[in-house]
PDB file of N, CA and C in Angstrom:
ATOM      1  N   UNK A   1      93.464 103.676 181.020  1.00  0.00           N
ATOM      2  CA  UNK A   1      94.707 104.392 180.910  1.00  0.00           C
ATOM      3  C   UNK A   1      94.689 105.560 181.899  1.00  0.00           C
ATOM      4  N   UNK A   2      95.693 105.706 182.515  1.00  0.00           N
ATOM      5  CA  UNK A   2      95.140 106.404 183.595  1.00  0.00           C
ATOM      6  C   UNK A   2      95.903 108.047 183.169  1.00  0.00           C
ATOM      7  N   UNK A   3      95.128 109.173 183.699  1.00  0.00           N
ATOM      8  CA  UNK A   3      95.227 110.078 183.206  1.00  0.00           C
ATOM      9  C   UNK A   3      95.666 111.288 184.088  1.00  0.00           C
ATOM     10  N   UNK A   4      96.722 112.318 183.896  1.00  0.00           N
ATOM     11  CA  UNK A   4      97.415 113.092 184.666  1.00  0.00           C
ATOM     12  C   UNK A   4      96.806 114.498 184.545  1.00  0.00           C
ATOM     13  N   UNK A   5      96.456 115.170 185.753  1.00  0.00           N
ATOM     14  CA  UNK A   5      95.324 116.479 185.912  1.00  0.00           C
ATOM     15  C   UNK A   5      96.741 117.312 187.090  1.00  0.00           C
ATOM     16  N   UNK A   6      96.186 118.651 186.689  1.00  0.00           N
ATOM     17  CA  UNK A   6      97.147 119.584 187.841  1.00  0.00           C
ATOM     18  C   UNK A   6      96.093 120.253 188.360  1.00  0.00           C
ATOM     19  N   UNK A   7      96.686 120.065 189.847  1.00  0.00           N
ATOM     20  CA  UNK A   7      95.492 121.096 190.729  1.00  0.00           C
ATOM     21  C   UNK A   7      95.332 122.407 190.349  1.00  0.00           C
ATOM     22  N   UNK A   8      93.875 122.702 190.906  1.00  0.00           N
ATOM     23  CA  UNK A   8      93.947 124.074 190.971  1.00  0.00           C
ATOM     24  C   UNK A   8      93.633 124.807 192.438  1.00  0.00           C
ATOM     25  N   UNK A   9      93.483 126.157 192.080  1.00  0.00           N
ATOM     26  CA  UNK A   9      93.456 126.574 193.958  1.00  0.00           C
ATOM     27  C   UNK A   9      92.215 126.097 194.429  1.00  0.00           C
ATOM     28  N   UNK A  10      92.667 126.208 195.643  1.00  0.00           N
ATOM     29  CA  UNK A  10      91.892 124.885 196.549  1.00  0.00           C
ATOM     30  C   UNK A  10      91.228 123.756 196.785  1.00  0.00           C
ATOM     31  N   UNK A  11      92.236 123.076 195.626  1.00  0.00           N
ATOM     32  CA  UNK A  11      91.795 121.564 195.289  1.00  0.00           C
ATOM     33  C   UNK A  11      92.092 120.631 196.521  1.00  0.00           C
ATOM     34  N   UNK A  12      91.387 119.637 196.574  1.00  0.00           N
ATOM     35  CA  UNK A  12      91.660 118.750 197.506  1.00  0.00           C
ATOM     36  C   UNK A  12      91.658 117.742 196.722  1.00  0.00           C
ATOM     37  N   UNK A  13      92.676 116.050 197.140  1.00  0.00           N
ATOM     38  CA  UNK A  13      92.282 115.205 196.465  1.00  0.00           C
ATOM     39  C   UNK A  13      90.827 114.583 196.097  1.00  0.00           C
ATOM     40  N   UNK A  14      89.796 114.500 197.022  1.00  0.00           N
ATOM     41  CA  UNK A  14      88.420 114.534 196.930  1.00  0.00           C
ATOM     42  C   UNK A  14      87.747 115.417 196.345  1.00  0.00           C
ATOM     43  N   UNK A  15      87.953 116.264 195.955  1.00  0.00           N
ATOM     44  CA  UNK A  15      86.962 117.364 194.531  1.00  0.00           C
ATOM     45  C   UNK A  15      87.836 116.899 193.484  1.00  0.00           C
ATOM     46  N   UNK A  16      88.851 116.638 193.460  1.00  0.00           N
ATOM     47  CA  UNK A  16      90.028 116.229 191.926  1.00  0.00           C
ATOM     48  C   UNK A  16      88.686 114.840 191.486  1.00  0.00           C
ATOM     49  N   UNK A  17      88.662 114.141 192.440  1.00  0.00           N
ATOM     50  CA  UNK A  17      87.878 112.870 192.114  1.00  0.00           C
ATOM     51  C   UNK A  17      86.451 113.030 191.948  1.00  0.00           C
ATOM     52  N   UNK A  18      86.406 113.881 192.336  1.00  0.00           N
ATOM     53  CA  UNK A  18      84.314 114.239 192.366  1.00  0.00           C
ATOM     54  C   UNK A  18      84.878 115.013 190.854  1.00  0.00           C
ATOM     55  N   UNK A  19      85.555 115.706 190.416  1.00  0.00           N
ATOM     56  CA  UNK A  19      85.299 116.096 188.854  1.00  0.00           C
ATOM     57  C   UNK A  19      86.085 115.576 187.838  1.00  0.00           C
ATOM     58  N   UNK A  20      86.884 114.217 188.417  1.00  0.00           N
ATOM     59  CA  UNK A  20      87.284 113.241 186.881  1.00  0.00           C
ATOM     60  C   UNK A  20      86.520 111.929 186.631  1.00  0.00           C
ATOM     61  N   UNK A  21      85.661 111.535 187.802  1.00  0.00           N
ATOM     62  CA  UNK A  21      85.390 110.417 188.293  1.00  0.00           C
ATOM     63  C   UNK A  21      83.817 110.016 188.763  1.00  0.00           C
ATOM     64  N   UNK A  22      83.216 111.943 188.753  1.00  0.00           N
ATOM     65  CA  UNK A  22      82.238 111.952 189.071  1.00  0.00           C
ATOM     66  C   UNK A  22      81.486 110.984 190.723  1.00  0.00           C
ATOM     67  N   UNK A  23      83.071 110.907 191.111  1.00  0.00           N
ATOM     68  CA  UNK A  23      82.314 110.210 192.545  1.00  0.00           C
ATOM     69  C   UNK A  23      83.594 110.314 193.284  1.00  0.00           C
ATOM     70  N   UNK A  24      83.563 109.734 194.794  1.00  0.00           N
ATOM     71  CA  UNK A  24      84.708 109.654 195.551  1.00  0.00           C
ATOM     72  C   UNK A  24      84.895 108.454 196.077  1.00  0.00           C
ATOM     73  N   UNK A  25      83.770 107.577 196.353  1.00  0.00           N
ATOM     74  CA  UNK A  25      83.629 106.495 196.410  1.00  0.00           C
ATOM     75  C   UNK A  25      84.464 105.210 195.924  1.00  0.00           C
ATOM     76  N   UNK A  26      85.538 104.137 196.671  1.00  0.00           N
ATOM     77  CA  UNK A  26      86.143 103.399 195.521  1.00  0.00           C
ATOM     78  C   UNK A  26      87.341 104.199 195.041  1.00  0.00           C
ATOM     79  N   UNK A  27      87.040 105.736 194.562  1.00  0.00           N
ATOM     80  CA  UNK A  27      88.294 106.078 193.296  1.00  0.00           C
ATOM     81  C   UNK A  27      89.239 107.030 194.228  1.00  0.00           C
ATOM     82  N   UNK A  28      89.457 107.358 195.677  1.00  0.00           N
ATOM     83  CA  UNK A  28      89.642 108.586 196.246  1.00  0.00           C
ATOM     84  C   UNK A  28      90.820 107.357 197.105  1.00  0.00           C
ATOM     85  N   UNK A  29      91.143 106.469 197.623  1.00  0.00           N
ATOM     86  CA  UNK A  29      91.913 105.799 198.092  1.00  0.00           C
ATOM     87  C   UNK A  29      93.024 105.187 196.939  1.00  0.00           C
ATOM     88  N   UNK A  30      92.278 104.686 195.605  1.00  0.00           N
ATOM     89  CA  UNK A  30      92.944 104.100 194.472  1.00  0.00           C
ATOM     90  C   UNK A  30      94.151 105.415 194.004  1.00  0.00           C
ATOM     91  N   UNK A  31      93.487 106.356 193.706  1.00  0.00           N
ATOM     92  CA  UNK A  31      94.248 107.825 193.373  1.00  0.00           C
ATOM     93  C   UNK A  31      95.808 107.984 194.345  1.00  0.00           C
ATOM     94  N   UNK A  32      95.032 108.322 195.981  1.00  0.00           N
ATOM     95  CA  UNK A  32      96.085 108.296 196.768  1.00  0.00           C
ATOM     96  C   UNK A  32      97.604 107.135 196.576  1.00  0.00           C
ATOM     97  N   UNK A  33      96.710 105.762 196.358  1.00  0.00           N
ATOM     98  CA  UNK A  33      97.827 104.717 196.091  1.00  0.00           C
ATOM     99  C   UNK A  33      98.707 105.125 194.830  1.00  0.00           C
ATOM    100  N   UNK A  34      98.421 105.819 194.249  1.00  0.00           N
ATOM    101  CA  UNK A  34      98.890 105.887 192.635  1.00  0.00           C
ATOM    102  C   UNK A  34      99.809 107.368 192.716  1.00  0.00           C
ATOM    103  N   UNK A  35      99.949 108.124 193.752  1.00  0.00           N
ATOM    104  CA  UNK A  35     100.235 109.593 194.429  1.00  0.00           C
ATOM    105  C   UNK A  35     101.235 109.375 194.929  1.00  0.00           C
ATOM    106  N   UNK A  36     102.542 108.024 195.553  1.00  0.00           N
ATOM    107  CA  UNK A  36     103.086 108.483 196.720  1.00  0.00           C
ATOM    108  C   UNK A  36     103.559 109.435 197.204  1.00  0.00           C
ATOM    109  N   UNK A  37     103.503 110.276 198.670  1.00  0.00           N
ATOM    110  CA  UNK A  37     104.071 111.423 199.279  1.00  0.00           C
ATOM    111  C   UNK A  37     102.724 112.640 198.690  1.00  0.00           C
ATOM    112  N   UNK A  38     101.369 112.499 198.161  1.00  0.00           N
ATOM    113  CA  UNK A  38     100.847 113.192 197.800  1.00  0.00           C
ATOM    114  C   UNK A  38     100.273 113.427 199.477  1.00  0.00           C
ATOM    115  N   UNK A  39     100.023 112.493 200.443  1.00  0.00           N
ATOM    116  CA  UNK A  39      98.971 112.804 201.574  1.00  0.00           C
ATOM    117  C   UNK A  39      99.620 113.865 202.312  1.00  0.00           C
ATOM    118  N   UNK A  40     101.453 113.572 202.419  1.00  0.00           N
ATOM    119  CA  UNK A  40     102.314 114.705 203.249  1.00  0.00           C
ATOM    120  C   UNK A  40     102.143 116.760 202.613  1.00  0.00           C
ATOM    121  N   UNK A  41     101.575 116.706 201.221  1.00  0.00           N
ATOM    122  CA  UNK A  41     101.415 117.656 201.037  1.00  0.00           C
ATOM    123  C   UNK A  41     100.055 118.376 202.294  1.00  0.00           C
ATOM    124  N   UNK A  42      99.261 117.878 202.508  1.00  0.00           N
ATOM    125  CA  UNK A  42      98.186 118.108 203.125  1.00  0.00           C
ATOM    126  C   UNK A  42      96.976 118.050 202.387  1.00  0.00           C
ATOM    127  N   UNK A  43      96.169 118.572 203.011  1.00  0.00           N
ATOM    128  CA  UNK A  43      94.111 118.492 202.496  1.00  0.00           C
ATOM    129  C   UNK A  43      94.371 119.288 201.388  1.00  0.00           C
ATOM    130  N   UNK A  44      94.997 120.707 201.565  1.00  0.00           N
ATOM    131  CA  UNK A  44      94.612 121.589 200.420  1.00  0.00           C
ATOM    132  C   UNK A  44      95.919 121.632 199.683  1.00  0.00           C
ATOM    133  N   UNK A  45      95.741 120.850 198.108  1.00  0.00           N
ATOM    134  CA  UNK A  45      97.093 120.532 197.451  1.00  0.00           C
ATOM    135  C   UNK A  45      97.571 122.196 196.922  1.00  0.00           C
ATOM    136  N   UNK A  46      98.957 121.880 196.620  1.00  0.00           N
ATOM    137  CA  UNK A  46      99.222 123.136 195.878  1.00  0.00           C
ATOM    138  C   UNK A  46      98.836 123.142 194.637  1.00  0.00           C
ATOM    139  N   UNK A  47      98.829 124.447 194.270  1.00  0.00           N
ATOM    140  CA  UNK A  47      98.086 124.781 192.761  1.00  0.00           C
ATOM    141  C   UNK A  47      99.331 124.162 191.832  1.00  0.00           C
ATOM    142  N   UNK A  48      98.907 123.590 190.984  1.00  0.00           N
ATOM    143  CA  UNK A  48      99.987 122.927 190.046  1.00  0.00           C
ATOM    144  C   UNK A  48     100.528 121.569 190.171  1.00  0.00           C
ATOM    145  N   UNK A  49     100.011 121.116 190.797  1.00  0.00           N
ATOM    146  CA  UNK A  49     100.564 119.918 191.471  1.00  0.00           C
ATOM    147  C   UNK A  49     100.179 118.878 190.196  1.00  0.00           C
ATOM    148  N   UNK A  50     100.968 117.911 189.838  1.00  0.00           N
ATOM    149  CA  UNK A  50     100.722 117.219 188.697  1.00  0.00           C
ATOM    150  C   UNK A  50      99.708 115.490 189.896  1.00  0.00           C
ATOM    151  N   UNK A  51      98.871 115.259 189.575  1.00  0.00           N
ATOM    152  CA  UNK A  51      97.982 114.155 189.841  1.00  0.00           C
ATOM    153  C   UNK A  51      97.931 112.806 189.032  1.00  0.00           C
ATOM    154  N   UNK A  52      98.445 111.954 189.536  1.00  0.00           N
ATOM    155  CA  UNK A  52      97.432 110.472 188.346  1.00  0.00           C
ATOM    156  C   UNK A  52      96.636 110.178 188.997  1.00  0.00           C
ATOM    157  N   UNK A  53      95.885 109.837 187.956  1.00  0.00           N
ATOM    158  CA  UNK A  53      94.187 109.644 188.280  1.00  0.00           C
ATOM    159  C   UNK A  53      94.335 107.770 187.043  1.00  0.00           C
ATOM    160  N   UNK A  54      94.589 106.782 188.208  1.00  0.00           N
ATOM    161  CA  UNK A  54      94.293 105.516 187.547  1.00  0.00           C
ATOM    162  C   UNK A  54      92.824 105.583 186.796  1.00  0.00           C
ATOM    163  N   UNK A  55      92.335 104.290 186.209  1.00  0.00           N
ATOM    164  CA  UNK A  55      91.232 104.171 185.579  1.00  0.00           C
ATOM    165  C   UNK A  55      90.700 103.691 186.860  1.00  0.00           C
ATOM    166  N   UNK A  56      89.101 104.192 187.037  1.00  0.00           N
ATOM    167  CA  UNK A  56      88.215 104.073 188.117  1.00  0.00           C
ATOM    168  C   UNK A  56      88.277 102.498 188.070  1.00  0.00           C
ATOM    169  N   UNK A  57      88.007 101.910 189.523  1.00  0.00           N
ATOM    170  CA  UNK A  57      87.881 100.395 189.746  1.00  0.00           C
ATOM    171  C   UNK A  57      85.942 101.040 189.528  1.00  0.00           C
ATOM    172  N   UNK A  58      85.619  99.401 189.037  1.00  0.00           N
ATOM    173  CA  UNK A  58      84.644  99.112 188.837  1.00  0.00           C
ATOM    174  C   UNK A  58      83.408  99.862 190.299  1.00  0.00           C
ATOM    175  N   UNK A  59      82.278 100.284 190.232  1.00  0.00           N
ATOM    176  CA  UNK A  59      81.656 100.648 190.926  1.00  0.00           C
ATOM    177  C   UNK A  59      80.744  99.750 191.757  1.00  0.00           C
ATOM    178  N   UNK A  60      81.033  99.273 193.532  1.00  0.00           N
ATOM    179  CA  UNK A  60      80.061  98.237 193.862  1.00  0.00           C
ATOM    180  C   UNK A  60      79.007  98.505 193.742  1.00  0.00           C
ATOM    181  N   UNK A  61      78.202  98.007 193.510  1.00  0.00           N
ATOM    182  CA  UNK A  61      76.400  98.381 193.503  1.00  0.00           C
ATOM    183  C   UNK A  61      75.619  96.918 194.194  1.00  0.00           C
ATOM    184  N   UNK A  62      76.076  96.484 194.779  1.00  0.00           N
ATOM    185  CA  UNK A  62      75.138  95.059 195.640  1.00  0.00           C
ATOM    186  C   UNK A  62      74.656  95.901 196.880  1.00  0.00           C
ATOM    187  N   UNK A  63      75.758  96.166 197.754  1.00  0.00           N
ATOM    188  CA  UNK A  63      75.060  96.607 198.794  1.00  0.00           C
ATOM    189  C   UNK A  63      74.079  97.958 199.078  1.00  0.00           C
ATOM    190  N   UNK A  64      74.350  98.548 197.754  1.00  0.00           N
ATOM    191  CA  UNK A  64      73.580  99.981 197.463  1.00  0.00           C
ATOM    192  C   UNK A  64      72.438 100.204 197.430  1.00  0.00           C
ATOM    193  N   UNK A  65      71.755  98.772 196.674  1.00  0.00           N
ATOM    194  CA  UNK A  65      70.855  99.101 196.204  1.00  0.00           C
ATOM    195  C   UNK A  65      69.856  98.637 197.132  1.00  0.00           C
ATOM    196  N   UNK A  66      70.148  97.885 198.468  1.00  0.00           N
ATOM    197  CA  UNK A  66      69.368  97.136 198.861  1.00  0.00           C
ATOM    198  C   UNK A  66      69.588  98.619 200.086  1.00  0.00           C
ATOM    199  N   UNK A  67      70.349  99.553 200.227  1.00  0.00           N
ATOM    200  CA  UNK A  67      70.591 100.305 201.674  1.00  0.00           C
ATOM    201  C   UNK A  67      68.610 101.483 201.245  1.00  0.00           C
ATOM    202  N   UNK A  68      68.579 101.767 202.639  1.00  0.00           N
ATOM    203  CA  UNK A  68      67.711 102.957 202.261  1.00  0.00           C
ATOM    204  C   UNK A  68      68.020 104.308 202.493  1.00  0.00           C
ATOM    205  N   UNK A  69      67.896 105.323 201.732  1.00  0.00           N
ATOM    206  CA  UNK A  69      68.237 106.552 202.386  1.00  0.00           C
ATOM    207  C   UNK A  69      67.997 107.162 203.457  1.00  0.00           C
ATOM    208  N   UNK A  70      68.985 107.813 204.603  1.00  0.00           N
ATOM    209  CA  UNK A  70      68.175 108.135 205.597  1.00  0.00           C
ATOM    210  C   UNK A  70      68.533 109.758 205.773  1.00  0.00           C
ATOM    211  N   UNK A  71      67.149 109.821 206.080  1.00  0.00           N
ATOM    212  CA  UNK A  71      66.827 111.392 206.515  1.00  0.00           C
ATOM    213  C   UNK A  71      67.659 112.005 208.266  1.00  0.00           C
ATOM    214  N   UNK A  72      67.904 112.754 208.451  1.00  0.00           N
ATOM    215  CA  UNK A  72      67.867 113.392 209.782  1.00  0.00           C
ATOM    216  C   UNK A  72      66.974 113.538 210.404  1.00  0.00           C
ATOM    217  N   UNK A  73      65.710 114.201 209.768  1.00  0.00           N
ATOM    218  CA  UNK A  73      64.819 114.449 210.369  1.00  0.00           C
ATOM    219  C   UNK A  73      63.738 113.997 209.774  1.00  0.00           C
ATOM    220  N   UNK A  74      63.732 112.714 210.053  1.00  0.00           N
ATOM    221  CA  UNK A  74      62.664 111.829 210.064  1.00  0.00           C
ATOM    222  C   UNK A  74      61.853 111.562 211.505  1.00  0.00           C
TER     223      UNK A  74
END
């Protein structure tokens, strides 16, 4: 069920999703689709702005688990 959040100051759609969703991954494009005319506001939404936040699509994990982490300075 998907659930409606209002920004706060200096929210971006990507922190809205890193703190309903706990990730950005997958749920940060789905959101936008579910937003229309939210991207014309810009990066930094206005305070108050009403959001739907669909139910997260399922999380891939095939190609994840096989990637390795990489360092910079390795």
């Amino acid at each position: 069920m998907a659930t409606v959040v209002r920004t706060q100051q200096g929210d971006t759609l990507d922190r809205i999703c890193l703190r309903h969703y706990g990730r950005t991954q997958d749920v940060t494009e789905t959101a936008l689709e579910a937003n229309p005319g939210l991207a014309e506001l810009g990066p930094i939404l206005p305070i108050g702005t009403p959001i739907t936040l669909p139910d997260a699509p399922a999380q891939v994990s095939a190609g994840i688990a096989a990637q390795q982490p990489v360092s910079l300075w390795d």
